[in-house]
C-alpha atoms as a PDB file:
ATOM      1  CA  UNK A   1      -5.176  -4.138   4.292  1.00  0.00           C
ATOM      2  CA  UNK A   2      -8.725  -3.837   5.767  1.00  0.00           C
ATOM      3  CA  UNK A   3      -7.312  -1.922   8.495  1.00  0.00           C
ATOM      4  CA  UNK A   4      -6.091   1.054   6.158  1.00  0.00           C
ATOM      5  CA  UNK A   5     -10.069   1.532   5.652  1.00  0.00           C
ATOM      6  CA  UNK A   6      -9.496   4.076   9.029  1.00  0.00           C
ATOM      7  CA  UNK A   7      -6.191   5.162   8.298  1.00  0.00           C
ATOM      8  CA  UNK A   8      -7.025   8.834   6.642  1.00  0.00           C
ATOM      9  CA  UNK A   9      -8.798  11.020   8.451  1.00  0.00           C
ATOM     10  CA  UNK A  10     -12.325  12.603   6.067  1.00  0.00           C
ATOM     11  CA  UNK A  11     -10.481  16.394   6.942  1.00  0.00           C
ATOM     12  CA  UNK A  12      -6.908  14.890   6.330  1.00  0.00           C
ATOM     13  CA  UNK A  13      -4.993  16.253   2.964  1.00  0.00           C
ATOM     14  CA  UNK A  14      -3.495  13.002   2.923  1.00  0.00           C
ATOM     15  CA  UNK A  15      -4.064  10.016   0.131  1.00  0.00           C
ATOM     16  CA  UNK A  16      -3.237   6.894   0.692  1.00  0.00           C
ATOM     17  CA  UNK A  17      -2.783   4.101  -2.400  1.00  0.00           C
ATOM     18  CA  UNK A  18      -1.791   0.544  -2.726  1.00  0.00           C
ATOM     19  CA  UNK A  19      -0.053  -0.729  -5.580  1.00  0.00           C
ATOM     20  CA  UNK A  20       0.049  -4.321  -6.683  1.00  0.00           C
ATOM     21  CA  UNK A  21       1.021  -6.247 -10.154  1.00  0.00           C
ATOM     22  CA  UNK A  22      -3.005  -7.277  -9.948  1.00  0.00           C
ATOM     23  CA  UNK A  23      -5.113  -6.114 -12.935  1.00  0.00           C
ATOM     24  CA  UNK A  24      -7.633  -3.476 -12.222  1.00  0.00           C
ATOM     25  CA  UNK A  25     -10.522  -6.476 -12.180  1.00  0.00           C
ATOM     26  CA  UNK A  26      -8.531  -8.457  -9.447  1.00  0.00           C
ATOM     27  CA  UNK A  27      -8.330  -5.410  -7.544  1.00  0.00           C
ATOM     28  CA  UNK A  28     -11.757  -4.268  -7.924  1.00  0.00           C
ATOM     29  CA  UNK A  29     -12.796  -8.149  -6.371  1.00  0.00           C
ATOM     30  CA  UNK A  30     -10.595  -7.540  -4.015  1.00  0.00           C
ATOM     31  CA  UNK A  31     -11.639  -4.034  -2.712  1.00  0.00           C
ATOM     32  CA  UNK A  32     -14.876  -6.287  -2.747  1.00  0.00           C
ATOM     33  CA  UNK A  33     -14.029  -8.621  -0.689  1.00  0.00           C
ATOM     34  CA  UNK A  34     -13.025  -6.444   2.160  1.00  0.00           C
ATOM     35  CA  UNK A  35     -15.976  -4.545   2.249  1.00  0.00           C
ATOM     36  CA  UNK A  36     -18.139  -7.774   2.057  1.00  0.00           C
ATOM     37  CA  UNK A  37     -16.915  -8.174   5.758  1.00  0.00           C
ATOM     38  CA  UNK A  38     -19.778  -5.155   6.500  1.00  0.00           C
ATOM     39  CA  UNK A  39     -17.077  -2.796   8.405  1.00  0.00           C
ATOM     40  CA  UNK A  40     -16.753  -0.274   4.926  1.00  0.00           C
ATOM     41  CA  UNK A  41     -15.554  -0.531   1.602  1.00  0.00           C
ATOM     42  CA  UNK A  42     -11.979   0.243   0.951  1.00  0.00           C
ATOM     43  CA  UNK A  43     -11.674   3.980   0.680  1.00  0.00           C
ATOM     44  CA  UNK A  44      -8.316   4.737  -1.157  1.00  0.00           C
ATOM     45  CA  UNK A  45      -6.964   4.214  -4.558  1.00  0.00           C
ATOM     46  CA  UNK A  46      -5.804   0.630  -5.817  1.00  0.00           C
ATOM     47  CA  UNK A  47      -2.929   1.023  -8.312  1.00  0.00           C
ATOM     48  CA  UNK A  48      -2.615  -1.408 -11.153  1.00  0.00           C
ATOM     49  CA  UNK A  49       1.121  -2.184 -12.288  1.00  0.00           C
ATOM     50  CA  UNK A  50       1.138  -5.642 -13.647  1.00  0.00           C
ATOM     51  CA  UNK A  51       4.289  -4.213 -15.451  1.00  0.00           C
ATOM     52  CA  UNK A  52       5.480  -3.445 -12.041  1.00  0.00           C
ATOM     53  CA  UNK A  53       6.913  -0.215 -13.035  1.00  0.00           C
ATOM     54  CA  UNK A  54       6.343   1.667  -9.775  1.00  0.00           C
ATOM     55  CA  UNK A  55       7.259  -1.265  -7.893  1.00  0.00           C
ATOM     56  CA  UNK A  56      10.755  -1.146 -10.072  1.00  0.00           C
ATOM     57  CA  UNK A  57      11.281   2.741  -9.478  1.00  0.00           C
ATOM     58  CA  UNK A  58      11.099   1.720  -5.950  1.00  0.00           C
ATOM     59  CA  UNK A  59      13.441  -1.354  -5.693  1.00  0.00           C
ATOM     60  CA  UNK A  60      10.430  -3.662  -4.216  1.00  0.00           C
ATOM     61  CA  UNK A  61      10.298  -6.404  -6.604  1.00  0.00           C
ATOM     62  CA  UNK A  62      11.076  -9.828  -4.262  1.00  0.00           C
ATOM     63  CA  UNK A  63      13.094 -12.082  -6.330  1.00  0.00           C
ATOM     64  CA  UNK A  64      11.656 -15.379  -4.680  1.00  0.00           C
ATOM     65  CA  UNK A  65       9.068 -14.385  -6.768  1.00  0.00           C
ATOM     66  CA  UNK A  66      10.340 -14.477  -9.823  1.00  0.00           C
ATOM     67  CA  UNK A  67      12.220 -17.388  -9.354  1.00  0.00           C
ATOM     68  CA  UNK A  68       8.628 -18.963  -9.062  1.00  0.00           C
ATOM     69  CA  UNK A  69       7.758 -17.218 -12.023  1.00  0.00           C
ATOM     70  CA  UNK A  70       5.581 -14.249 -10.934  1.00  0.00           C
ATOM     71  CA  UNK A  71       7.814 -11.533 -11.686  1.00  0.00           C
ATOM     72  CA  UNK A  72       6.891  -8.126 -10.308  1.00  0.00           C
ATOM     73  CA  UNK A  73       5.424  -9.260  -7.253  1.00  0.00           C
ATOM     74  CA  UNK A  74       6.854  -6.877  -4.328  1.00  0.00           C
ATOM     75  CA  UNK A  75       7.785  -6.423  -0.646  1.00  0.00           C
ATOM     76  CA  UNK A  76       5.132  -5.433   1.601  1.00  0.00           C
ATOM     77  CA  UNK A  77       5.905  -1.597   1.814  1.00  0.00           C
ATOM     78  CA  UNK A  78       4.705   1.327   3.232  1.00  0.00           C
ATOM     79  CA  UNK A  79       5.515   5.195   2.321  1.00  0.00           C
ATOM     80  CA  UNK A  80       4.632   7.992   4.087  1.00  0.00           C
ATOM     81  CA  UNK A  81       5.646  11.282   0.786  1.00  0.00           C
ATOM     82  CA  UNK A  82       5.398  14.775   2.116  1.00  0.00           C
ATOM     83  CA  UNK A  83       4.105  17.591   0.347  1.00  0.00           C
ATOM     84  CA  UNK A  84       7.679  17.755  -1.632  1.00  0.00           C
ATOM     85  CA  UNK A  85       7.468  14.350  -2.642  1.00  0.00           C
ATOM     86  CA  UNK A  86      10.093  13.301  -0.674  1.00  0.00           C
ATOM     87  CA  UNK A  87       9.579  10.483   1.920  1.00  0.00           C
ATOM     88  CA  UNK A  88       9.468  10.806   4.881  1.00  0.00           C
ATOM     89  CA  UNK A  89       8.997   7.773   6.484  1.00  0.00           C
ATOM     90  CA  UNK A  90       8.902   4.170   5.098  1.00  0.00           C
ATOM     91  CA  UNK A  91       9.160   0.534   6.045  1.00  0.00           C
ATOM     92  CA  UNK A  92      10.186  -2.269   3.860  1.00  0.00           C
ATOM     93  CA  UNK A  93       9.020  -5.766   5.415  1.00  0.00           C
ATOM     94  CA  UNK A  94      10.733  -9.358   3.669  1.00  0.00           C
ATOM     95  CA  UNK A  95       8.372 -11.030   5.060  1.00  0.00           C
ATOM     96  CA  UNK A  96       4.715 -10.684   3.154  1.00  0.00           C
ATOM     97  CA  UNK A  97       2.918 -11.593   6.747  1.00  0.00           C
ATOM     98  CA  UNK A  98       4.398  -8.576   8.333  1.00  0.00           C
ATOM     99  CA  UNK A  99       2.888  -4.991   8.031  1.00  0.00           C
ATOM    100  CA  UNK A 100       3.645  -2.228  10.612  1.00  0.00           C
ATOM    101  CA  UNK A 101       1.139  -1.498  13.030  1.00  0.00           C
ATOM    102  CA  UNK A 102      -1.494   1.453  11.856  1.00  0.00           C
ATOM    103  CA  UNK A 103      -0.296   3.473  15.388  1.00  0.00           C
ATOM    104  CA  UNK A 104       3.046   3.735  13.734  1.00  0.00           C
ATOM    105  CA  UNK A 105       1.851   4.734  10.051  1.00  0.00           C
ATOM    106  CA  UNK A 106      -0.640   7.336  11.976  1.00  0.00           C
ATOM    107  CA  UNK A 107       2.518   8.915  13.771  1.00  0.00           C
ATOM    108  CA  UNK A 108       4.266   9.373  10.465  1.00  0.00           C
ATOM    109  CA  UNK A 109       1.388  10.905   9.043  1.00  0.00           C
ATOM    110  CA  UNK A 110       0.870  13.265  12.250  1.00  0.00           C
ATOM    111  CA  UNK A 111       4.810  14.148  12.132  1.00  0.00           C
ATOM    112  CA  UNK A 112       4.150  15.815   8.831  1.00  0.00           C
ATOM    113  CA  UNK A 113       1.667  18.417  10.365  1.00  0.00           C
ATOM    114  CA  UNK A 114       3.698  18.912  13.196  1.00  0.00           C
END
């Protein structure tokens, strides 16, 4: 996630959020935590949905989760929603270690100029 710091561009209309089932307060620690490594502080939005509604609306909830009670927790997934609000790009991972390279998110944000 500390990657995504670089992701945007300052001059980019472009806004890039991550949404977890953590409470505001975890997510403020966390957006913390990253910066505490001295390379910037985390520069987009950090979506609270401990009722995991936009993770529901977007079929991401992983049930091994909830089998281990902690419903709500989702997929590691990225969107890339043009102007329309339609996406236009996206990647679903089932495993939580895996996150697609920022080279590939960047060319899905530079198809929507083209």
């Amino acid at each position: 996630m500390a990657d995504l710091r670089t992701l945007i561009r300052p001059d980019e209309p472009a806004r890039l959020w991550a949404v977890s089932v953590d409470s505001a307060a975890q997510s403020k620690a966390f957006a913390a935590e990253i910066a505490a490594d001295g390379r910037g502080r985390v520069a987009f939005g950090l979506l609270s949905d401990p009722d995991h509604r936009v993770i529901d609306a977007y079929g991401l909830q992983d049930p091994r989760y909830a089998r281990l009670g902690r419903e709500g927790i989702p997929y590691p997934a990225t969107f890339v929603v043009d102007r329309d609000g339609r996406i236009a790009w996206a990647r679903i991972d089932k495993d939580y270690t895996r996150r697609p390279p920022i080279r590939e998110v960047r060319a899905a944000l530079d198809a929507l100029t083209r």
